[in-house]
Protein backbone atom coordinates (compact mmCIF):
# COMPACT_ATOMS: atom_id res chain seq x y z
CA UNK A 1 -14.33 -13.40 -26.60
CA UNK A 2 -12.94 -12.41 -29.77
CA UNK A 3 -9.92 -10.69 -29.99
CA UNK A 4 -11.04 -7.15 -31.05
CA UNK A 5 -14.15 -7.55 -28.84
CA UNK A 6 -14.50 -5.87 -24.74
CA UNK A 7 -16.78 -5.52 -22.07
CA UNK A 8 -16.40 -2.22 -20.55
CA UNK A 9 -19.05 -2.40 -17.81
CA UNK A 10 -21.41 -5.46 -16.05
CA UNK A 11 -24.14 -3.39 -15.43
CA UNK A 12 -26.78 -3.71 -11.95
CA UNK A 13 -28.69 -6.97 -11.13
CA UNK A 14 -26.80 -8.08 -14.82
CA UNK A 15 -26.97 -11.53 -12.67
CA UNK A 16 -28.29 -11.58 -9.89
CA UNK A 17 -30.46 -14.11 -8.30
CA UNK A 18 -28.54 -16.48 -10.88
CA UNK A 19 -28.67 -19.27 -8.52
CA UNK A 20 -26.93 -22.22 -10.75
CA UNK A 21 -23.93 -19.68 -11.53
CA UNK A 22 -20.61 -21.48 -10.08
CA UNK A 23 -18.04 -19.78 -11.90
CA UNK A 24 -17.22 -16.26 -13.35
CA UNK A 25 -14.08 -15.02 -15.42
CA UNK A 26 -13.70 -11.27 -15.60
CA UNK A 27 -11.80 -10.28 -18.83
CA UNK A 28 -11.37 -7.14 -20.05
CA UNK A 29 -13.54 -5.25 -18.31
CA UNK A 30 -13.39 -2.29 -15.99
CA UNK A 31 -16.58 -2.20 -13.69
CA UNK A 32 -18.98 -4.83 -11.91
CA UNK A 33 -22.19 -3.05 -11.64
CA UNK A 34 -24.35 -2.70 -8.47
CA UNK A 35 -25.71 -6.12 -7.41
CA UNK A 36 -24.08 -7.64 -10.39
CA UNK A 37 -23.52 -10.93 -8.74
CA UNK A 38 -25.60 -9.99 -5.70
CA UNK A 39 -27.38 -13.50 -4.61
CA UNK A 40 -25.49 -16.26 -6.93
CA UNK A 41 -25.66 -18.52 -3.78
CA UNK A 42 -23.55 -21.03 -5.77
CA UNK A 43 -21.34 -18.70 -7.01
CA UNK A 44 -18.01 -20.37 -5.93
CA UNK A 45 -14.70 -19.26 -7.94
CA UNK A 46 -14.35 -15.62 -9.33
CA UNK A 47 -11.12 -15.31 -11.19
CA UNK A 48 -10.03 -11.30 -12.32
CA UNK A 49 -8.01 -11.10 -15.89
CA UNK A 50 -6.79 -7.46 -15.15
CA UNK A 51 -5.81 -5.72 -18.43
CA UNK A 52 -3.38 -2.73 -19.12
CA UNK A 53 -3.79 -0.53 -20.96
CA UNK A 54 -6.33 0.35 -23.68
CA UNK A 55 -8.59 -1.13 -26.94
CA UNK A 56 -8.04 -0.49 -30.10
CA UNK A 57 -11.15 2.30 -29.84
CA UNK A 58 -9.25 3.81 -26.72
CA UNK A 59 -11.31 2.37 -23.75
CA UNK A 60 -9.32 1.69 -20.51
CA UNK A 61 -9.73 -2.08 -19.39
CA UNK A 62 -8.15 -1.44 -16.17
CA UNK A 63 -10.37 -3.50 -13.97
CA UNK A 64 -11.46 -0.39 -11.51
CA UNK A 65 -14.58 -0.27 -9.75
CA UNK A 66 -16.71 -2.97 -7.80
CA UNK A 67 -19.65 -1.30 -6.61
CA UNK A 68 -22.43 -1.43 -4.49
CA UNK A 69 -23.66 -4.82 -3.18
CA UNK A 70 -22.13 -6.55 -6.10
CA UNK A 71 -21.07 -10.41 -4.63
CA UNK A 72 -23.67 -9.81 -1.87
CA UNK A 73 -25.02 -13.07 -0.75
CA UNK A 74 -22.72 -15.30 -2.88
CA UNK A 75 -22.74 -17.85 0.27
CA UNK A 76 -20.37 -20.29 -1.55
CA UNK A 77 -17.65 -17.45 -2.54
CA UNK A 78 -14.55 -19.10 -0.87
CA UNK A 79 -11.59 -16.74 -1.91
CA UNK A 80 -11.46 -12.84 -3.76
CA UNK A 81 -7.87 -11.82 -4.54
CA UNK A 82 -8.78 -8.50 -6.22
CA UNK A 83 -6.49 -7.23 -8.79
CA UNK A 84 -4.29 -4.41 -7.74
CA UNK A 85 -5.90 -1.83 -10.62
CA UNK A 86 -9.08 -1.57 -8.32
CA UNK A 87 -9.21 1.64 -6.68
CA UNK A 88 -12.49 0.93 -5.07
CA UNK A 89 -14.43 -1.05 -3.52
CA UNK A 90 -18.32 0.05 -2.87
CA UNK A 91 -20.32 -0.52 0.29
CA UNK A 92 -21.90 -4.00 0.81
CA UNK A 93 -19.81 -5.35 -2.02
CA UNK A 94 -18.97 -8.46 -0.49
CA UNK A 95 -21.68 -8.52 2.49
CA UNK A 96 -23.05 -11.84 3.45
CA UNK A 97 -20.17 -14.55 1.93
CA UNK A 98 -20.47 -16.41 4.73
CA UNK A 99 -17.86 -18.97 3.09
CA UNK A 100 -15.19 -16.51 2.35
CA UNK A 101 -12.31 -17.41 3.96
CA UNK A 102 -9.40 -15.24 1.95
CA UNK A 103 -9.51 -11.84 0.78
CA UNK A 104 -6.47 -10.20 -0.69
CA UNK A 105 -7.11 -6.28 -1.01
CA UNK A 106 -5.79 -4.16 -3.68
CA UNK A 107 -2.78 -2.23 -2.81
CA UNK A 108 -3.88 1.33 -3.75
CA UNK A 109 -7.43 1.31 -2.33
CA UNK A 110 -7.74 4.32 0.76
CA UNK A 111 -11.19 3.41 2.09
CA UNK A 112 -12.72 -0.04 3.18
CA UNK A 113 -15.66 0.97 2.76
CA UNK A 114 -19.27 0.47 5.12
CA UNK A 115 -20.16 -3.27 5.50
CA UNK A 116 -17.89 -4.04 2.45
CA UNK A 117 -17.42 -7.50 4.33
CA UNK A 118 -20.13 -7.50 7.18
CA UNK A 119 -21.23 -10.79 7.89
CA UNK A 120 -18.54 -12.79 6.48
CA UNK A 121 -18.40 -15.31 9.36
CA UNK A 122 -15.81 -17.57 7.59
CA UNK A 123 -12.60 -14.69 7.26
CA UNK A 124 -10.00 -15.54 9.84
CA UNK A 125 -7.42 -13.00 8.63
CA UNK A 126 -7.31 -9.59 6.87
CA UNK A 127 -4.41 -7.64 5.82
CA UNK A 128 -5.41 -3.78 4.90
CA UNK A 129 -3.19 -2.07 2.92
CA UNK A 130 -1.22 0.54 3.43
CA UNK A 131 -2.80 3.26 1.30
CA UNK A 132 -6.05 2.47 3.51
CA UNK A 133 -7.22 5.74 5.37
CA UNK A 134 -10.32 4.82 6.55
CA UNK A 135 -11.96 1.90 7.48
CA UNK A 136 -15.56 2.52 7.44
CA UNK A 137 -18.55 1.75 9.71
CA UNK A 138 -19.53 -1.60 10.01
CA UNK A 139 -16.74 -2.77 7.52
CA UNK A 140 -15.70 -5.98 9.35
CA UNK A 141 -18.59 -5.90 11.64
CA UNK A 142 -20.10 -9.61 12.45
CA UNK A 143 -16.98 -11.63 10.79
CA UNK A 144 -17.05 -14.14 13.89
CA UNK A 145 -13.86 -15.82 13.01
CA UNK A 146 -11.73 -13.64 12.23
CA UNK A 147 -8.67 -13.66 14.66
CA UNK A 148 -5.99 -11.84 12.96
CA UNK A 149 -6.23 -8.28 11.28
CA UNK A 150 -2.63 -6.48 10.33
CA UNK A 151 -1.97 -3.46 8.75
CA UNK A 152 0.55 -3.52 6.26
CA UNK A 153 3.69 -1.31 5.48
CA UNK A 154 4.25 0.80 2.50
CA UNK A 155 7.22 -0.10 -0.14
CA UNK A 156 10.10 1.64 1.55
CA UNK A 157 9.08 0.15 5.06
CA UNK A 158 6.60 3.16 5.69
CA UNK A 159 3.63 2.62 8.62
CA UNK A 160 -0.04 2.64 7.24
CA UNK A 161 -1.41 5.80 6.28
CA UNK A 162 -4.74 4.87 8.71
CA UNK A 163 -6.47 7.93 10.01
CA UNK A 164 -10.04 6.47 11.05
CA UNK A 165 -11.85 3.40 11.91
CA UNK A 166 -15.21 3.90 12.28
CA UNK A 167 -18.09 2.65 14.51
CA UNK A 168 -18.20 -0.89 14.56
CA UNK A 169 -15.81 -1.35 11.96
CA UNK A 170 -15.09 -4.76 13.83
CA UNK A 171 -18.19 -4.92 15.58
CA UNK A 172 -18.93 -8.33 16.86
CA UNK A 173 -15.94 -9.68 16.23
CA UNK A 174 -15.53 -11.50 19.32
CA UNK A 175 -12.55 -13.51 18.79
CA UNK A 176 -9.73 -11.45 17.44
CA UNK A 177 -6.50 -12.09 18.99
CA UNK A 178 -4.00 -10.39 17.25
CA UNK A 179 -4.64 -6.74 16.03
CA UNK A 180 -0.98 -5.56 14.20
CA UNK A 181 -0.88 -1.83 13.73
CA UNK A 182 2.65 -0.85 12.90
């Protein structure tokens, strides 16, 4: 990209169905689209270049928003460390990445929201934030391996802010072991 030149959006089905994508780069850029990425089954790395602050033409490049259904299906997606200037994270958005192992959630967001990671048979571990208040329906539901889910502490040591989880928020997740609610 050139230097005075910025995506501001990655609009719906932009790629999707793109089955020889392997890689994607997100620079400068402040919203993945619904269904973006939905169906790059060899979609494996996705690397986030969050930006601060604003363009020369005043658009904010905080990397906000990944909406509906966006990495849906991406069945070689290993790891997703989202960048801590997403606020949130739509429903579906990561539904189906039956190879994703790690996810590292955003500090600030308050809602997982419904089947954000359903089907993700392949997470062993999640670590919620503590800003999360609500952890919708469905949101975990069907992630067979995952075994450890902890809810983390705000900055000065304070417990999770959690009010609900929701019908089958871990639905079918038979072999949890360790459930850490502070």
């Amino acid at each position: 990209m050139a230097p005075k030149t910025h995506l501001v959006s990655i609009w719906r089905r932009a790629f999707e169905s793109c089955t020889s994508l392997e890689r994607v780069a997100v620079k400068l850029c402040s919203r993945l689209g619904d269904s973006a990425f939905k169906g790059c089954t060899n979609l494996k790395t996705v690397t986030f270049y969050p930006k601060v602050g604003e363009a020369e033409d005043g658009h904010d490049l905080r990397f906000r928003i990944i909406e509906k259904a966006c990495f849906q299906d991406c069945k070689h997606l290993e790891a997703i460390e989202i960048p801590d200037s997403v606020g949130f994270i739509h429903e579906s958005a990561f539904r189906a990445c039956r190879q994703l192992k790690t996810v590292t959630l955003p500090p600030g967001i308050t809602e997982v929201a419904v089947t954000c990671f359903k089907d993700c048979s392949a997470l062993e571990e999640i670590e919620i934030p503590h800003h999360v208040r609500i952890i919708q329906s469905g949101a975990f539901d069907l992630c067979r391996s995952l075994r450890k889910v902890t809810f983390g502490r705000g900055p000065n040591n304070e417990p999770p802010r959690l009010d609900l989880i929701a019908a089958l928020a871990f639905g079918g997740c038979n072999n949890i072991e360790e459930f850490v609610l502070p």
